[in-house]
Protein backbone atom coordinates (compact mmCIF):
# COMPACT_ATOMS: atom_id res chain seq x y z
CA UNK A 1 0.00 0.00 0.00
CA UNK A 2 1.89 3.26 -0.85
CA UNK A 3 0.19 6.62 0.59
CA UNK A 4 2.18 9.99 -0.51
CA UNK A 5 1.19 13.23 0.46
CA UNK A 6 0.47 14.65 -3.48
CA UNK A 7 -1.59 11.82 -4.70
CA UNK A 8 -1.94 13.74 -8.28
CA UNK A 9 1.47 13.02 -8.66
CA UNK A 10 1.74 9.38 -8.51
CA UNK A 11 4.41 8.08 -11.16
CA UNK A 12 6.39 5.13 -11.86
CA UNK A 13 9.96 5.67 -10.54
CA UNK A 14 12.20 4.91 -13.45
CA UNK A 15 15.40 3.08 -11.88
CA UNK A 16 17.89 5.18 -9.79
CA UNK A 17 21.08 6.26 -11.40
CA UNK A 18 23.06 6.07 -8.31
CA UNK A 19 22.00 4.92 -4.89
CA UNK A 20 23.39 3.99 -1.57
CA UNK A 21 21.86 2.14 1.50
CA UNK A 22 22.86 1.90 5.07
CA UNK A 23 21.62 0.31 8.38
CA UNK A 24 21.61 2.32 11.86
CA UNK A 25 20.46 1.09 15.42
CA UNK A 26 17.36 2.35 17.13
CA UNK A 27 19.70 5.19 18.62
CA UNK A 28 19.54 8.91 18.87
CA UNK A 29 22.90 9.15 17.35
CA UNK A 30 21.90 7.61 14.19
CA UNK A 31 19.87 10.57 13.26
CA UNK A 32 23.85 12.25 13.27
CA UNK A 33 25.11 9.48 11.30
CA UNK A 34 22.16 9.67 8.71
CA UNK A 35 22.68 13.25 8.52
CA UNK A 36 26.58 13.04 7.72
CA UNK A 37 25.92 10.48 4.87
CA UNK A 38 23.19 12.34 2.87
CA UNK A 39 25.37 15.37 3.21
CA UNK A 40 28.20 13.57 1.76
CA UNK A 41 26.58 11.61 -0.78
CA UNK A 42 24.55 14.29 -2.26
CA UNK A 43 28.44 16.36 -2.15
CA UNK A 44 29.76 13.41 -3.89
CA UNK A 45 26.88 13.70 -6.89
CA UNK A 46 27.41 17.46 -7.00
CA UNK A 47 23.99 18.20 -5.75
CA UNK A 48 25.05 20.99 -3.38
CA UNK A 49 21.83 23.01 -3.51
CA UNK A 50 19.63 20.00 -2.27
CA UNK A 51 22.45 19.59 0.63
CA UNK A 52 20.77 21.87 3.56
CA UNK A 53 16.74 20.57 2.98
CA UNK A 54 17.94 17.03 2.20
CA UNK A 55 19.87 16.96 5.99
CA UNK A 56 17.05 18.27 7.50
CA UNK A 57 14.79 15.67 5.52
CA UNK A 58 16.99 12.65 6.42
CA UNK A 59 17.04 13.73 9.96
CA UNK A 60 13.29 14.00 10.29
CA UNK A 61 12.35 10.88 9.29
CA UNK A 62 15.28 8.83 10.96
CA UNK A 63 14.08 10.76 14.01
CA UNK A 64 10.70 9.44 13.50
CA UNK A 65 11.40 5.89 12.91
CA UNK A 66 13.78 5.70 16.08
CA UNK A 67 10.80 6.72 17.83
CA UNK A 68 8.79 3.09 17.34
CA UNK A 69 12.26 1.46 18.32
CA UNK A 70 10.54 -1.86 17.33
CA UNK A 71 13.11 -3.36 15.19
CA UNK A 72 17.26 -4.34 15.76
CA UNK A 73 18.07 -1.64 12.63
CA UNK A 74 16.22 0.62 10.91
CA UNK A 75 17.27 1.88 6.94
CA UNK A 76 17.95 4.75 5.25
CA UNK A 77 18.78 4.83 1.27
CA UNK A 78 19.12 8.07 -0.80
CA UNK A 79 18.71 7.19 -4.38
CA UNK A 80 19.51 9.40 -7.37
CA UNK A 81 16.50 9.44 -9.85
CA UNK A 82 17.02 11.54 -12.85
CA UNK A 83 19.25 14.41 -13.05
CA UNK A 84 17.63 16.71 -10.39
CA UNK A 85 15.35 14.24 -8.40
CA UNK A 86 16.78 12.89 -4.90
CA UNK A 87 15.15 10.34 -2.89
CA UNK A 88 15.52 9.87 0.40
CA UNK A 89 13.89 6.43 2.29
CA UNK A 90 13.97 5.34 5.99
CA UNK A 91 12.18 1.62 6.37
CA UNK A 92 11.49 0.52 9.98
CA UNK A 93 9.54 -2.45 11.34
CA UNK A 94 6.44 -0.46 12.47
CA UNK A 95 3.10 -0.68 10.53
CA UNK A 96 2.21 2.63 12.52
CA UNK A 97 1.59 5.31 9.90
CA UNK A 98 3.42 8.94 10.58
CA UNK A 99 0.90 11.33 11.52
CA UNK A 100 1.17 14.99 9.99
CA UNK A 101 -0.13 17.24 12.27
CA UNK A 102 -2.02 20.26 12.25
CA UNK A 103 0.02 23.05 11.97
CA UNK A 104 -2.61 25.25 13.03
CA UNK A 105 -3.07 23.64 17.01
CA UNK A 106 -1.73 25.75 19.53
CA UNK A 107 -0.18 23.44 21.66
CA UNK A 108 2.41 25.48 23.78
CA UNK A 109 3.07 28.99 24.99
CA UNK A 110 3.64 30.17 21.56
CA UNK A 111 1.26 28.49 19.78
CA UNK A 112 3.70 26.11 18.14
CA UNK A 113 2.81 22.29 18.49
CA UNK A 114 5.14 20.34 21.18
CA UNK A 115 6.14 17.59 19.12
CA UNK A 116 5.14 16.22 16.00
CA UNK A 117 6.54 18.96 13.48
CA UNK A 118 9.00 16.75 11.93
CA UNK A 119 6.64 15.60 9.36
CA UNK A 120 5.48 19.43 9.03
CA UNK A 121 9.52 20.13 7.70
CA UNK A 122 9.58 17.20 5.41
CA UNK A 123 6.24 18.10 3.62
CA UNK A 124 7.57 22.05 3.87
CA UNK A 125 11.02 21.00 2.22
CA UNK A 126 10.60 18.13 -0.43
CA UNK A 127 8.40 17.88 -3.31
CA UNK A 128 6.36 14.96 -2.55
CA UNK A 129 6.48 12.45 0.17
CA UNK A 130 4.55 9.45 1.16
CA UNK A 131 4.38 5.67 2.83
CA UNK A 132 5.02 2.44 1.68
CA UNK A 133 3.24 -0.21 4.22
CA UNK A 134 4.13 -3.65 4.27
CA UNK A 135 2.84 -6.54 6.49
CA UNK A 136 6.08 -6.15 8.91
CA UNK A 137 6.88 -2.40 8.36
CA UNK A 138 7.14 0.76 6.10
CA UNK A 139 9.19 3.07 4.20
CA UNK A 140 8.86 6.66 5.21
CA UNK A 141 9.58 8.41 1.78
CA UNK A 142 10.49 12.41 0.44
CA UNK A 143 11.83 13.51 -3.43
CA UNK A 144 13.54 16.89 -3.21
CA UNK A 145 14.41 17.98 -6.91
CA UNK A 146 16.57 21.17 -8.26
CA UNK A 147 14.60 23.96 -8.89
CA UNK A 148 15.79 24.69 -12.75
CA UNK A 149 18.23 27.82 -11.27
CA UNK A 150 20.21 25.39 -9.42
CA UNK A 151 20.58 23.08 -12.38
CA UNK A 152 22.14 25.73 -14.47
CA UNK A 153 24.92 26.38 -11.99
């Protein structure tokens, strides 16, 4: 079952031209690790302009699957689709869906929710995002993709 926040734009992914995978413990400090390896991936495919959201992505959702801490390792793969299309894709073991909240709730002092906004970056910073549910777990998905100025560079 595959849910993505822009439904209209539901494609067929045509194969990646690069991609790499790795495997991090249920850990805090994995979000770090993740962070370092999309930064120096994406540096490595001369992507520099996707750098910044693409960390922030990566972090976000790692964050979020360390939360259901229900497996040994969770995944994380960037995958290079196209010339200006990233992927980025964390799989845990939890068949809990990620819950985008309602950036409207007050929910402390200044009116900005407590928790929960990590899915409110992701959906702010990439293109299109979305869940792939399986009968023992999910990947957590986001595309980020050069805006034509940075392509030019």
């Amino acid at each position: 079952m595959t849910i993505a926040a822009d439904p209209a734009v539901q494609t067929e992914l045509d194969a990646p031209l690069r991609s790499f995978a790795a495997e991090y413990p249920y850990v805090p400090e994995s979000a770090a690790l993740a962070r370092w390896l999309v930064d120096a991936t994406l540096a490595g495919w001369e992507l520099f302009d996707l750098i910044d959201s693409a960390v922030l992505v990566a972090s976000e959702l790692v964050t979020n699957a360390i939360k259901t801490a229900c497996c040994r390792k969770l995944g994380l793969s960037i995958q290079r689709l196209g010339e200006s299309t990233v992927r980025i894709t964390v799989s845990d073991g939890s068949c809990s869906l990620p819950v985008l909240v309602d950036a409207g709730l007050p929910a402390g002092p200044d009116h900005v929710p407590l928790r929960g906004r990590g899915l409110l970056v992701v959906n702010r910073l990439a293109d299109r995002w979305g869940v792939n549910l399986y009968a023992c777990g999910k990947d957590v998905w986001a595309e980020l993709r050069l805006r034509p100025q940075s392509r030019a560079r």
